[in-house]
PDB file of N, CA and C in Angstrom:
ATOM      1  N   UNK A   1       9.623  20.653   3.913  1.00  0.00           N
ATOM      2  CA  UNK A   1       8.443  19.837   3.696  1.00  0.00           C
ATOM      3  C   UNK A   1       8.440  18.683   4.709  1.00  0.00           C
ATOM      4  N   UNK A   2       7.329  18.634   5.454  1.00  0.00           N
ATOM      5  CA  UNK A   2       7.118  17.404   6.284  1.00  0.00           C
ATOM      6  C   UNK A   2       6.892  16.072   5.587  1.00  0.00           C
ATOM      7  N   UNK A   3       7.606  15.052   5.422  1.00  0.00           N
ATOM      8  CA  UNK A   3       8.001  13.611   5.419  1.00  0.00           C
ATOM      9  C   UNK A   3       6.064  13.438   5.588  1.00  0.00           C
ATOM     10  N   UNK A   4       5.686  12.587   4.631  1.00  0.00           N
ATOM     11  CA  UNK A   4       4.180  11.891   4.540  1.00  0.00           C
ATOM     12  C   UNK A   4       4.438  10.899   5.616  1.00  0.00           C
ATOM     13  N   UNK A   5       2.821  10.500   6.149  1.00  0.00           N
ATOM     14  CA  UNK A   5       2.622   9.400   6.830  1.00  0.00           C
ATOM     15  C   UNK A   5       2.081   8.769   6.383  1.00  0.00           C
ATOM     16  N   UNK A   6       1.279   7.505   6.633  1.00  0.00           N
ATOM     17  CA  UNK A   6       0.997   6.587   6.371  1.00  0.00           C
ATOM     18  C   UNK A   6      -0.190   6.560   6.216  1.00  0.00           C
ATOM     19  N   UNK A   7      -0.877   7.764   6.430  1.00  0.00           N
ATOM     20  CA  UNK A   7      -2.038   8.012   6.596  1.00  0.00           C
ATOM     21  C   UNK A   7      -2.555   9.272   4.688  1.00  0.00           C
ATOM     22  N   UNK A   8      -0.826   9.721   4.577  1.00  0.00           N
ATOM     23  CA  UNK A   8      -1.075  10.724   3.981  1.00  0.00           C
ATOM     24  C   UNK A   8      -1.065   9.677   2.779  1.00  0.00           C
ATOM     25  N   UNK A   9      -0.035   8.695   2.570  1.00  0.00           N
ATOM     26  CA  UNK A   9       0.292   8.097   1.472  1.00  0.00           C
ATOM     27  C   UNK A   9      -0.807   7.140   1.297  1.00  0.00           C
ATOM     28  N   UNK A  10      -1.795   6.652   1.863  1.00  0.00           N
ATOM     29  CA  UNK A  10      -3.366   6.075   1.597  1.00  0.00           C
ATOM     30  C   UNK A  10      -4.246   6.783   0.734  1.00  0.00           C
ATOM     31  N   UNK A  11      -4.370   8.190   1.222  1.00  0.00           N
ATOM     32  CA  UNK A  11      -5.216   8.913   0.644  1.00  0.00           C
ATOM     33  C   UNK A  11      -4.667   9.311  -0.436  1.00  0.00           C
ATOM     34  N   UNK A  12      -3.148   9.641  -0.721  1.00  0.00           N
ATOM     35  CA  UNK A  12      -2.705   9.741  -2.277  1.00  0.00           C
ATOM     36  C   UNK A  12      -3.046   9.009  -2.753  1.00  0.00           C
ATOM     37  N   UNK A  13      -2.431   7.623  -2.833  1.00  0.00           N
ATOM     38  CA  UNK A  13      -2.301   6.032  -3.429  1.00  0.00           C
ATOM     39  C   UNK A  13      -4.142   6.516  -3.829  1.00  0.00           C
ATOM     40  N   UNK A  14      -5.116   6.739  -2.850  1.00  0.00           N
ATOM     41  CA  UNK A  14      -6.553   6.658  -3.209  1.00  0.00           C
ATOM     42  C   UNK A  14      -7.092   7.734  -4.536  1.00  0.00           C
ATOM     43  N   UNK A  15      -6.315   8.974  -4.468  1.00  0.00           N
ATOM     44  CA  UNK A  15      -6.593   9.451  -5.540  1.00  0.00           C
ATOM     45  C   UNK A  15      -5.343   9.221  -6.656  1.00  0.00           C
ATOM     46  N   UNK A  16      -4.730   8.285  -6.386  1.00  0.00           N
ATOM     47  CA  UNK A  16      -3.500   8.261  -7.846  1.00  0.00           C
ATOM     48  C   UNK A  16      -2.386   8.973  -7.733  1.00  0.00           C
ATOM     49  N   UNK A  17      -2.457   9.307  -6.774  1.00  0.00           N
ATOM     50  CA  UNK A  17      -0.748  10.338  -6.130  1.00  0.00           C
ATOM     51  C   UNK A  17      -0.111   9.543  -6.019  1.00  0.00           C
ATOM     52  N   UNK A  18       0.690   8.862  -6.701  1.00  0.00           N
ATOM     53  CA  UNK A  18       1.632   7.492  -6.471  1.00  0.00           C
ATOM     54  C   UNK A  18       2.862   7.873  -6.009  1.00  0.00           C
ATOM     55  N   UNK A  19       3.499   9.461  -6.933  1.00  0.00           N
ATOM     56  CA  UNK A  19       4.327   9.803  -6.541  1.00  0.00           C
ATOM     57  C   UNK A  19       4.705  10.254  -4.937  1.00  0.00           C
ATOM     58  N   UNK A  20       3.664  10.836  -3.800  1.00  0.00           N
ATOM     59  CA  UNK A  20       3.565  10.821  -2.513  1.00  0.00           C
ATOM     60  C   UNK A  20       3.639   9.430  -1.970  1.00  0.00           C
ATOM     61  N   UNK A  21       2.988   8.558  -2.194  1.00  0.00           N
ATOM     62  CA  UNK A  21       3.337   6.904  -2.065  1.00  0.00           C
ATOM     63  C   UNK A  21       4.643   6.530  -2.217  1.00  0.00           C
ATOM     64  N   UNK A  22       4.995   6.624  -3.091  1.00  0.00           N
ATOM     65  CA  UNK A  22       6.890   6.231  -3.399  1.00  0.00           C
ATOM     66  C   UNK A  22       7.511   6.867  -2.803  1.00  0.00           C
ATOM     67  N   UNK A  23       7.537   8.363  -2.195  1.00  0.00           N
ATOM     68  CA  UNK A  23       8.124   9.006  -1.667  1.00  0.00           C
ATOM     69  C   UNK A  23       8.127   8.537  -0.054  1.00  0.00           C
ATOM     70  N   UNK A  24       7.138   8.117   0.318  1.00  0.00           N
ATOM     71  CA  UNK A  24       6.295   7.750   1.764  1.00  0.00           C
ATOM     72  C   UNK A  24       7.378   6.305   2.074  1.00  0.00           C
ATOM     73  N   UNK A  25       7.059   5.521   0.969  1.00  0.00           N
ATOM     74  CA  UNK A  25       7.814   4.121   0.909  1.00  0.00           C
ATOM     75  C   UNK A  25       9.695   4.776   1.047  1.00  0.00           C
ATOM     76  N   UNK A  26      10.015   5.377   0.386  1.00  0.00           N
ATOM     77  CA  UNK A  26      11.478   5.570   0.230  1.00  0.00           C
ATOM     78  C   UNK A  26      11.946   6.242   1.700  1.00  0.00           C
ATOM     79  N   UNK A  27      11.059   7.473   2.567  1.00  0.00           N
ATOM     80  CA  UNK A  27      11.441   7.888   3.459  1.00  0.00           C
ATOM     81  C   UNK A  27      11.498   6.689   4.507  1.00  0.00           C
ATOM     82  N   UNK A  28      10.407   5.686   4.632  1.00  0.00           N
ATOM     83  CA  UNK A  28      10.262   5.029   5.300  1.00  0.00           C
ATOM     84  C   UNK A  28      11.619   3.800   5.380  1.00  0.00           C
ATOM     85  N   UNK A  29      11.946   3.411   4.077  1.00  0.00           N
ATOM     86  CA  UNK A  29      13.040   2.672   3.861  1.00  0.00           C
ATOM     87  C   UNK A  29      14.517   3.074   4.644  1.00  0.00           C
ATOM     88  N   UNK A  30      14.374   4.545   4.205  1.00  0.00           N
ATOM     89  CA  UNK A  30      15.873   4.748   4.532  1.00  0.00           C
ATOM     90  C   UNK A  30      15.894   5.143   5.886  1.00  0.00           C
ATOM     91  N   UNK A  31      14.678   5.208   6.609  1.00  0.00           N
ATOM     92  CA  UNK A  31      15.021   5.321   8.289  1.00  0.00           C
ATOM     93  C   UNK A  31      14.681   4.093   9.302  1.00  0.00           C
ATOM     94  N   UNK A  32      15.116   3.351   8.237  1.00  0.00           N
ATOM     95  CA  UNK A  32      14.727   1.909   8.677  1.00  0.00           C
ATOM     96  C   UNK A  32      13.316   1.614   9.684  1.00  0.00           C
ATOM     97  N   UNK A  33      12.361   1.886   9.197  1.00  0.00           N
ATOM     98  CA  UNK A  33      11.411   1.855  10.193  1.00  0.00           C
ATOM     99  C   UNK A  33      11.149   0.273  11.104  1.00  0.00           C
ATOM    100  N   UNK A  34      10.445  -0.122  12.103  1.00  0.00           N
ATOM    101  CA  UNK A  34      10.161  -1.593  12.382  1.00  0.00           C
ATOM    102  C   UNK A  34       8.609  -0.922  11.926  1.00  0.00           C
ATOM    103  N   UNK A  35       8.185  -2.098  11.354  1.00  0.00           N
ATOM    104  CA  UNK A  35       7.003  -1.481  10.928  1.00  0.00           C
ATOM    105  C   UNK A  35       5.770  -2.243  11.669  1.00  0.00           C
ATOM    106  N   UNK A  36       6.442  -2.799  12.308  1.00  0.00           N
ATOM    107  CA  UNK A  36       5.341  -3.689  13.782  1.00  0.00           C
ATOM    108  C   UNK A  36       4.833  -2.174  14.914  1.00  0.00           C
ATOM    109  N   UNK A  37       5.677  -1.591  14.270  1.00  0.00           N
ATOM    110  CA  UNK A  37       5.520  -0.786  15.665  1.00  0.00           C
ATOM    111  C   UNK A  37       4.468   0.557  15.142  1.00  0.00           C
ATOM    112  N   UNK A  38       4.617   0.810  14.021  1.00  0.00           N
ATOM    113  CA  UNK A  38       3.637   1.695  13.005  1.00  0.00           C
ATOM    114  C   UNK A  38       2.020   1.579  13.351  1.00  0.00           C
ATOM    115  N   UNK A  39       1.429   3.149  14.097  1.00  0.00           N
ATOM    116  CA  UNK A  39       0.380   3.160  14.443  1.00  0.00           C
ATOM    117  C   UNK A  39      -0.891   2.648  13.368  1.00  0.00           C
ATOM    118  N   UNK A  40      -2.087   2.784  13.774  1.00  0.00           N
ATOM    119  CA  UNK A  40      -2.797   2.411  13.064  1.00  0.00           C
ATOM    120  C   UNK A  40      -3.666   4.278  12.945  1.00  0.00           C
ATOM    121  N   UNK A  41      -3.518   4.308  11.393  1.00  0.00           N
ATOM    122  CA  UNK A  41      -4.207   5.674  11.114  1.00  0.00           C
ATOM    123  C   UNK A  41      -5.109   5.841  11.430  1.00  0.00           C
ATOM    124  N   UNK A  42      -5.557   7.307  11.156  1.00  0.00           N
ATOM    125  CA  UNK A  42      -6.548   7.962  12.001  1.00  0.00           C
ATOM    126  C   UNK A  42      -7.679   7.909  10.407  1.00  0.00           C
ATOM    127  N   UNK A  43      -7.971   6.837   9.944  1.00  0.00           N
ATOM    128  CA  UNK A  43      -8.547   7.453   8.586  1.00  0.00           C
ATOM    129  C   UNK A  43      -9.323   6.101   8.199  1.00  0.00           C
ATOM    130  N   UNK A  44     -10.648   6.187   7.415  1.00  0.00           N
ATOM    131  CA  UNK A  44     -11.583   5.108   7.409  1.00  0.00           C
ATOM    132  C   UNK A  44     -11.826   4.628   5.799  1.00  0.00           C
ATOM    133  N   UNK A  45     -12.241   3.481   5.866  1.00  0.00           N
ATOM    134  CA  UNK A  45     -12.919   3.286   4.463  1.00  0.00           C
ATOM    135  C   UNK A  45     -11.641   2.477   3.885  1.00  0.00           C
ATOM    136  N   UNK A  46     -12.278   2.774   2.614  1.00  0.00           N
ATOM    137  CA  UNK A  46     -10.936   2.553   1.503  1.00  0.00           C
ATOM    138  C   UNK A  46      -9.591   2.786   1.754  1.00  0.00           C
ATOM    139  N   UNK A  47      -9.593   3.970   2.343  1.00  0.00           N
ATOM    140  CA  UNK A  47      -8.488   4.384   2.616  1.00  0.00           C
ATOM    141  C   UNK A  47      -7.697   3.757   3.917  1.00  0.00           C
ATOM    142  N   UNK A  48      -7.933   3.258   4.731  1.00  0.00           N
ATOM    143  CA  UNK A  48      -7.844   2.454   5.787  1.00  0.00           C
ATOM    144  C   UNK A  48      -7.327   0.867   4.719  1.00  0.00           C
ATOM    145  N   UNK A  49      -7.923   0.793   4.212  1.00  0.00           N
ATOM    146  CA  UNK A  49      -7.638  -0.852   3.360  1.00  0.00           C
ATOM    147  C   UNK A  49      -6.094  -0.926   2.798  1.00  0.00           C
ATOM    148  N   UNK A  50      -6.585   0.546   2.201  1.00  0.00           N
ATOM    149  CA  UNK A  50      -5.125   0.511   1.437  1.00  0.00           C
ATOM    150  C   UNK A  50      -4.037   0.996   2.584  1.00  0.00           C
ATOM    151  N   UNK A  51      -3.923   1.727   3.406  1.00  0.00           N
ATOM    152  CA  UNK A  51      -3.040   1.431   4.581  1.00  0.00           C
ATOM    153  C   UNK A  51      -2.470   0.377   5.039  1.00  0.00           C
ATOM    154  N   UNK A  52      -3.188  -0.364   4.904  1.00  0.00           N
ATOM    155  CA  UNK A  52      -2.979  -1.884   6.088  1.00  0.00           C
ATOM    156  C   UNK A  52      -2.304  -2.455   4.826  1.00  0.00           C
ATOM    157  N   UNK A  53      -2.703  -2.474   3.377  1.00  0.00           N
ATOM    158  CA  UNK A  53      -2.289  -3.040   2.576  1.00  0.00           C
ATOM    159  C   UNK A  53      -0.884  -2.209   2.187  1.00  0.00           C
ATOM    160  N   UNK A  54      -0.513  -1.478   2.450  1.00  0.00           N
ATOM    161  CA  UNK A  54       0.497  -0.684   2.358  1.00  0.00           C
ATOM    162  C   UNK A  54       1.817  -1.506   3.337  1.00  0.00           C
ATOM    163  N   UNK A  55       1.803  -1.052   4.294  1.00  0.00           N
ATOM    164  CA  UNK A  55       2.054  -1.804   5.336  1.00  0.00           C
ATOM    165  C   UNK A  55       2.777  -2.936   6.072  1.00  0.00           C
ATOM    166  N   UNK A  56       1.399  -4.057   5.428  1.00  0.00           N
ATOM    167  CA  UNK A  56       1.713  -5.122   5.356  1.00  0.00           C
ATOM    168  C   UNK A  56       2.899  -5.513   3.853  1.00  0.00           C
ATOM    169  N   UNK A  57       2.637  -4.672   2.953  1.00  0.00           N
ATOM    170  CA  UNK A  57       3.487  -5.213   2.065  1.00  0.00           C
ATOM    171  C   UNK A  57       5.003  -4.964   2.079  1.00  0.00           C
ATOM    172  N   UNK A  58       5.459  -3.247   2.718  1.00  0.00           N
ATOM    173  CA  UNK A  58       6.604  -2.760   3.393  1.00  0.00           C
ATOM    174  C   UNK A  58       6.841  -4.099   4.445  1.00  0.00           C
ATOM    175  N   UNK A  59       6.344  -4.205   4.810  1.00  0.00           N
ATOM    176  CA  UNK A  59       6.907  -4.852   6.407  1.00  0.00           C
ATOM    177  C   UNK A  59       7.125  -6.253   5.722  1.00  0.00           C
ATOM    178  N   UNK A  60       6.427  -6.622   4.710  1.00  0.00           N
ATOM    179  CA  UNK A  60       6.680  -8.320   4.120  1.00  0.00           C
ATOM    180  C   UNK A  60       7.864  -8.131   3.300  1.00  0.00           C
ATOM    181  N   UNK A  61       8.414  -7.032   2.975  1.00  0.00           N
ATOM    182  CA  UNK A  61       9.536  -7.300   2.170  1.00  0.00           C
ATOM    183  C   UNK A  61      10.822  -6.644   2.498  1.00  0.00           C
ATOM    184  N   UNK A  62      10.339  -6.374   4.067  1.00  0.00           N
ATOM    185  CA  UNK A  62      11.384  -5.769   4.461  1.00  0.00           C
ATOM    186  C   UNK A  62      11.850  -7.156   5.415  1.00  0.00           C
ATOM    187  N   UNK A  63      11.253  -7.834   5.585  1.00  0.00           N
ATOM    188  CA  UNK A  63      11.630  -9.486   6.265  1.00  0.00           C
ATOM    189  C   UNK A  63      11.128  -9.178   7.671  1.00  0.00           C
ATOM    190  N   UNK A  64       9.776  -7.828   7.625  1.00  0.00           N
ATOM    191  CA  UNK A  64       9.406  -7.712   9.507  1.00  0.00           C
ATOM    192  C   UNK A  64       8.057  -8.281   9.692  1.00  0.00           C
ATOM    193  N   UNK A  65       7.881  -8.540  10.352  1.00  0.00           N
ATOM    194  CA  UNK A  65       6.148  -8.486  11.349  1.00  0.00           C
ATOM    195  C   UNK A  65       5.133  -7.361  10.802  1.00  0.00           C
ATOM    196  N   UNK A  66       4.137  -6.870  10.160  1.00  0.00           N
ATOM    197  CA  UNK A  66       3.433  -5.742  10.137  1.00  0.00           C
ATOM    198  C   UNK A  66       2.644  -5.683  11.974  1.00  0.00           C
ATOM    199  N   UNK A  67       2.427  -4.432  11.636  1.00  0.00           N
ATOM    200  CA  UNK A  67       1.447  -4.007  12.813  1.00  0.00           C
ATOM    201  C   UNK A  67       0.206  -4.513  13.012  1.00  0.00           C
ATOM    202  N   UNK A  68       0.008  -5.195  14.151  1.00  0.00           N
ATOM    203  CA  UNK A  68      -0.929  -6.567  14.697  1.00  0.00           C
ATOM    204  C   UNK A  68      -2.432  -5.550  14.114  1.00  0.00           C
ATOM    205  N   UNK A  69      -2.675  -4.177  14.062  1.00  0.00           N
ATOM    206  CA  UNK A  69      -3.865  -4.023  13.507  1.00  0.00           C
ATOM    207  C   UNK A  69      -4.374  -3.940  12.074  1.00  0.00           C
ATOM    208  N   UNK A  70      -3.380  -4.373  11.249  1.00  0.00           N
ATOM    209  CA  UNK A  70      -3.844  -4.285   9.774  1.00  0.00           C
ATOM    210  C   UNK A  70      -4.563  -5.647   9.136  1.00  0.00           C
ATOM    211  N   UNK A  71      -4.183  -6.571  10.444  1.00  0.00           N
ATOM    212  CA  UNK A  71      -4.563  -7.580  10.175  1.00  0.00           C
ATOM    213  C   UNK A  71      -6.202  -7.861   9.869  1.00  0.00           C
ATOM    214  N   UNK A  72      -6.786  -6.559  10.848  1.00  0.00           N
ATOM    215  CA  UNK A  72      -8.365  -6.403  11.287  1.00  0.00           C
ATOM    216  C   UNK A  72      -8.733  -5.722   9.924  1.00  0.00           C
ATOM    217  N   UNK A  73      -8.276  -5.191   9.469  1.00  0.00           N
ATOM    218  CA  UNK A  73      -8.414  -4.405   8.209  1.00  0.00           C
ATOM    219  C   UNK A  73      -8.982  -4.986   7.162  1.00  0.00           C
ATOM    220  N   UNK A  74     -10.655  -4.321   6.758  1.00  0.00           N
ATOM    221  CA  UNK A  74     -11.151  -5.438   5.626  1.00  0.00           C
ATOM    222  C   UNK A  74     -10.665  -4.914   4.096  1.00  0.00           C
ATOM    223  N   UNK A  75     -11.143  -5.746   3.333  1.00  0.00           N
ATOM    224  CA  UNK A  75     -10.399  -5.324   2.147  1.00  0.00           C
ATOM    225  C   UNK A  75     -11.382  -4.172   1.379  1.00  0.00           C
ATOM    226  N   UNK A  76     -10.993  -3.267   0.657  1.00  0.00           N
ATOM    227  CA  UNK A  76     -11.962  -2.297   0.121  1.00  0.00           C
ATOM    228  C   UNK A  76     -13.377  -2.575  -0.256  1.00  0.00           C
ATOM    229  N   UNK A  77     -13.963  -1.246   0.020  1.00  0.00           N
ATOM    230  CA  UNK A  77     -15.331  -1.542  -0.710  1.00  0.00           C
ATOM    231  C   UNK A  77     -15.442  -1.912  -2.390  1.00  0.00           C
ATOM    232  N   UNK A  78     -14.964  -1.855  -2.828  1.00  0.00           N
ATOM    233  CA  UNK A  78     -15.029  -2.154  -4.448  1.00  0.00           C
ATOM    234  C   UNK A  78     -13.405  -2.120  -4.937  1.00  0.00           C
ATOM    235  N   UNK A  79     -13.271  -2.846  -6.024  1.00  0.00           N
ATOM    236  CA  UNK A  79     -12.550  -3.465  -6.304  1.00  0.00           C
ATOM    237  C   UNK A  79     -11.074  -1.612  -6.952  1.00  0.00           C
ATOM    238  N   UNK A  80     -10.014  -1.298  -6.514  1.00  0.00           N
ATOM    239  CA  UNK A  80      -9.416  -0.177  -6.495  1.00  0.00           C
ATOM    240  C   UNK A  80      -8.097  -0.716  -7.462  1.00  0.00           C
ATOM    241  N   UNK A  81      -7.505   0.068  -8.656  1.00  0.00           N
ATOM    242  CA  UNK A  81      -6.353  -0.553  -9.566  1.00  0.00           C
ATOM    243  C   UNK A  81      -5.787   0.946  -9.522  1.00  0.00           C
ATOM    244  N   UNK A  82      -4.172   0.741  -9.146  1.00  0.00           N
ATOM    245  CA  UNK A  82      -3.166   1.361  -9.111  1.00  0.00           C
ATOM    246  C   UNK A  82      -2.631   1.497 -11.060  1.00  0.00           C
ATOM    247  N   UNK A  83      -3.309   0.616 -11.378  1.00  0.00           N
ATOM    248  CA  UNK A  83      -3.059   1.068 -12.987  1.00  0.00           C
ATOM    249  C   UNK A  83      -3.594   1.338 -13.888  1.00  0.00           C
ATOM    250  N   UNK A  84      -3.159   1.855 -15.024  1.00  0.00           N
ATOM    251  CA  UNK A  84      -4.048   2.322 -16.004  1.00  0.00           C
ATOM    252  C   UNK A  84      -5.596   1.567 -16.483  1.00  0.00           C
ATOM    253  N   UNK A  85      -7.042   2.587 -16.408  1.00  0.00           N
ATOM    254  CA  UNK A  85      -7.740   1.485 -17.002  1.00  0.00           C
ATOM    255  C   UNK A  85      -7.269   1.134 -19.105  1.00  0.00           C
ATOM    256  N   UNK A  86      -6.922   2.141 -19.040  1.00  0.00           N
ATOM    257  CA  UNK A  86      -6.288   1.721 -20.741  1.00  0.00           C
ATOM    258  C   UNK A  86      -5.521   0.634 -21.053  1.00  0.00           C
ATOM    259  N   UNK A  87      -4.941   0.270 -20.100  1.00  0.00           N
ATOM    260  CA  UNK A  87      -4.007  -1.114 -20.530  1.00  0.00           C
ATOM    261  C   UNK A  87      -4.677  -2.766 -19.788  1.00  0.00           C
ATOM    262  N   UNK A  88      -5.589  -2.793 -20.391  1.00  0.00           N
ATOM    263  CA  UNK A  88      -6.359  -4.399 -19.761  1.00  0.00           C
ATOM    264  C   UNK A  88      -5.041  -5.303 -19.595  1.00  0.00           C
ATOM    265  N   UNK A  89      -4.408  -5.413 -20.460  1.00  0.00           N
ATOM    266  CA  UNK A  89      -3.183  -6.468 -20.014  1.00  0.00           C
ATOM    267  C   UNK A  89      -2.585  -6.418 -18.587  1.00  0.00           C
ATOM    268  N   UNK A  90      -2.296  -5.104 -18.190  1.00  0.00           N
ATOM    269  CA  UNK A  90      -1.654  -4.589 -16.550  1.00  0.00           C
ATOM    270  C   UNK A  90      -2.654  -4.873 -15.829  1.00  0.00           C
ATOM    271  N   UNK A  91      -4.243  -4.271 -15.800  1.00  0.00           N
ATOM    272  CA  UNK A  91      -5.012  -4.499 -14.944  1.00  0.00           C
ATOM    273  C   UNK A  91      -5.006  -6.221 -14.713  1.00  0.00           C
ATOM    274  N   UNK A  92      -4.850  -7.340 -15.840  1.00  0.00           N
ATOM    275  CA  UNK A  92      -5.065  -8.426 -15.620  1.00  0.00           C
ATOM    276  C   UNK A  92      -3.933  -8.888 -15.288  1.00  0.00           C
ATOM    277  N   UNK A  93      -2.578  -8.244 -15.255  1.00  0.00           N
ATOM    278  CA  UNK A  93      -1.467  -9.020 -14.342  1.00  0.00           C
ATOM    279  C   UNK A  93      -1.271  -8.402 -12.712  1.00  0.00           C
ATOM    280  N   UNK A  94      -2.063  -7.533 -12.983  1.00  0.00           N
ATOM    281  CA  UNK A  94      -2.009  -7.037 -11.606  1.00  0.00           C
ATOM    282  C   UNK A  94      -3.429  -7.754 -10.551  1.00  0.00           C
ATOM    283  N   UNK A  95      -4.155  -8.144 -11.311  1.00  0.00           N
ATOM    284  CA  UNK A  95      -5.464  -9.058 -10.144  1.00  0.00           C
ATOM    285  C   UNK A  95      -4.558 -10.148 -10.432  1.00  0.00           C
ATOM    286  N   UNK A  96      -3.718 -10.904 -11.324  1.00  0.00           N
ATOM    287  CA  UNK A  96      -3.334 -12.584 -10.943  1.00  0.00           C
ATOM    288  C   UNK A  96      -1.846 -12.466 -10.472  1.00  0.00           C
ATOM    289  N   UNK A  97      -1.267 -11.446 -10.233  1.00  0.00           N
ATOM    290  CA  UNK A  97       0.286 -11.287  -9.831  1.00  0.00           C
ATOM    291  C   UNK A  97       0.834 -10.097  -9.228  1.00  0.00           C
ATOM    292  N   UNK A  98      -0.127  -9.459  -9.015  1.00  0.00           N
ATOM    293  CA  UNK A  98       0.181  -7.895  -8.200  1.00  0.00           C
ATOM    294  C   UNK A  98       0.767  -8.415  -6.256  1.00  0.00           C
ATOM    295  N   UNK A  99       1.114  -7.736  -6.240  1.00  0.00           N
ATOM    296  CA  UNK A  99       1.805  -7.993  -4.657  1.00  0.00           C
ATOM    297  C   UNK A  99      -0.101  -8.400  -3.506  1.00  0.00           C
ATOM    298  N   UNK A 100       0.308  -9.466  -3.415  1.00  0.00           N
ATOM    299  CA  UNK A 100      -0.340 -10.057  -2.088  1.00  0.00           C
ATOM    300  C   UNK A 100      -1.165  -9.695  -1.141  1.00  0.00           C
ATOM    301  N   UNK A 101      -0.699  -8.765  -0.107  1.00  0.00           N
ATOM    302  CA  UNK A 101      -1.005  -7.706   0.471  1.00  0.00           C
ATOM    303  C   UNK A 101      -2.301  -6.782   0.328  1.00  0.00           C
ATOM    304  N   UNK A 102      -2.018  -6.505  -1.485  1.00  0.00           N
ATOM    305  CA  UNK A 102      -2.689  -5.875  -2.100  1.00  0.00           C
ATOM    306  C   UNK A 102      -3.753  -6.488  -2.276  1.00  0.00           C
ATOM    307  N   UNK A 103      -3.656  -7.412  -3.222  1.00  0.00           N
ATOM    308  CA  UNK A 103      -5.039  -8.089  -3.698  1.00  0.00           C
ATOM    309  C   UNK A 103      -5.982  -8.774  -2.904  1.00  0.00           C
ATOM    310  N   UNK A 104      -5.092  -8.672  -1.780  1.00  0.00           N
ATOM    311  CA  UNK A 104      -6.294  -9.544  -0.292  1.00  0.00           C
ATOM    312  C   UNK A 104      -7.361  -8.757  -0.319  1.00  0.00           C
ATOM    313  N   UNK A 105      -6.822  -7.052  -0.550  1.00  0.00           N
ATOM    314  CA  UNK A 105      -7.667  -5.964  -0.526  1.00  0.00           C
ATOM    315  C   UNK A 105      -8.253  -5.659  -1.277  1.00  0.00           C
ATOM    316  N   UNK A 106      -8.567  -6.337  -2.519  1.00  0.00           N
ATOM    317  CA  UNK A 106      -9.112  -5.906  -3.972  1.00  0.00           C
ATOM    318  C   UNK A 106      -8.474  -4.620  -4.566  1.00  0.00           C
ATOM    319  N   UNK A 107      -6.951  -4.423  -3.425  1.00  0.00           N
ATOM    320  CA  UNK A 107      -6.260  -3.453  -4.324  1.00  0.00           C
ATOM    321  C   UNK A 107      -5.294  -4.169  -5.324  1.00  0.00           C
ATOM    322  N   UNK A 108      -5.244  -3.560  -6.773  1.00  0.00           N
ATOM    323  CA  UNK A 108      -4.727  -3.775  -7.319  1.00  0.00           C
ATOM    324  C   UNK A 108      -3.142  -3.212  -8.071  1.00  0.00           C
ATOM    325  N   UNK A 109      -2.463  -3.715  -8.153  1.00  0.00           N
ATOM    326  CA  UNK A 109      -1.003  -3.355  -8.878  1.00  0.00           C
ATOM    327  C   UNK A 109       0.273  -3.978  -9.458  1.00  0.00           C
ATOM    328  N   UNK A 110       0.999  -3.193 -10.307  1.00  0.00           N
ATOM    329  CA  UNK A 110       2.148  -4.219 -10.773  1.00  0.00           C
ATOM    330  C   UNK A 110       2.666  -5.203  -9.859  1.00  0.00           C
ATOM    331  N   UNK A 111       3.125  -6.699 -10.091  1.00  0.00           N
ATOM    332  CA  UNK A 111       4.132  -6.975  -8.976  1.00  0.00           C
ATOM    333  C   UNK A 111       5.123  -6.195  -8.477  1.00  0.00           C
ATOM    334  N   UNK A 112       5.716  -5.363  -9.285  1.00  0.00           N
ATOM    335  CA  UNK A 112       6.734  -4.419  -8.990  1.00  0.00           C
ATOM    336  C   UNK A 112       6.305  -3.133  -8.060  1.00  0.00           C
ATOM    337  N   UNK A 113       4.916  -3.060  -7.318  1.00  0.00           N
ATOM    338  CA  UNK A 113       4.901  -2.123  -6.897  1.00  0.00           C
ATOM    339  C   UNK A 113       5.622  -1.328  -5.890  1.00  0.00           C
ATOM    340  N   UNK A 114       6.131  -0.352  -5.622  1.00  0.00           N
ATOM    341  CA  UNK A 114       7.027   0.261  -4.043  1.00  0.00           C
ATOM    342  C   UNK A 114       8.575  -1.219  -4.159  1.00  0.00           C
ATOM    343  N   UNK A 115       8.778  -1.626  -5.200  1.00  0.00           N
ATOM    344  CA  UNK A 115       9.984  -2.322  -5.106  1.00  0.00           C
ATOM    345  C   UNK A 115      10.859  -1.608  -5.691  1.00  0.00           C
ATOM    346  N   UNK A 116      11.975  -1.622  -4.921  1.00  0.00           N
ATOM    347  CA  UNK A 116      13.292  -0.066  -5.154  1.00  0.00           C
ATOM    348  C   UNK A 116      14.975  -1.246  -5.555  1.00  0.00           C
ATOM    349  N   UNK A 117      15.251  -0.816  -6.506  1.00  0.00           N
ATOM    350  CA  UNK A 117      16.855  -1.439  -6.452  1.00  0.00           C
ATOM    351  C   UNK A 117      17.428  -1.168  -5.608  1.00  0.00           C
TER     352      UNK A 117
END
């Protein structure tokens, strides 16, 4: 099986494939990527948002630079939650405490998101 890109793990993350996302994040971890150096995908929209927001949040907690084009990256067309709509409590800790990155983008998620022991 070919290792996801960054491009593949957007469009999961977009339909709720979290598990391709975590997997994307973990390959990426353990081959130590610089993530300054990480192209900018071939892919538009929403999905583009959540890239950059991807990204930027790997590269912020890995202590690197993200890639100078995610910066251009606007935040989604409408407001996107990585969590259940059944649990209002998560959706509302995830718009006032979800990772940074994210919520610039009106993406939403646990603080704990893609964070690995």
């Amino acid at each position: 099986m070919t290792p996801a890109t960054l491009a593949d793990a957007a469009c999961a993350a977009l339909r709720g494939d979290h598990l391709v996302v975590r997997q994307w994040a973990i390959d990426n971890l353990r081959g130590q990527v610089t993530w300054s150096e990480l192209g900018r995908p071939e892919i538009r929209g929403d999905a583009l948002s959540i890239a950059a927001a991807l990204v930027e949040l790997m590269a912020g907690r890995a202590g690197q630079a993200a890639p100078g084009w995610a910066a251009d990256v606007p935040a989604a067309s409408e407001s996107i939650y990585f969590v259940p709509g059944t649990l209002p409590r998560s959706r509302e800790v995830s718009e006032t405490d979800g990772p940074e990155p994210l919520r610039r983008r009106r993406i939403y998620a646990m603080p704990n998101y893609l964070a690995f022991a």
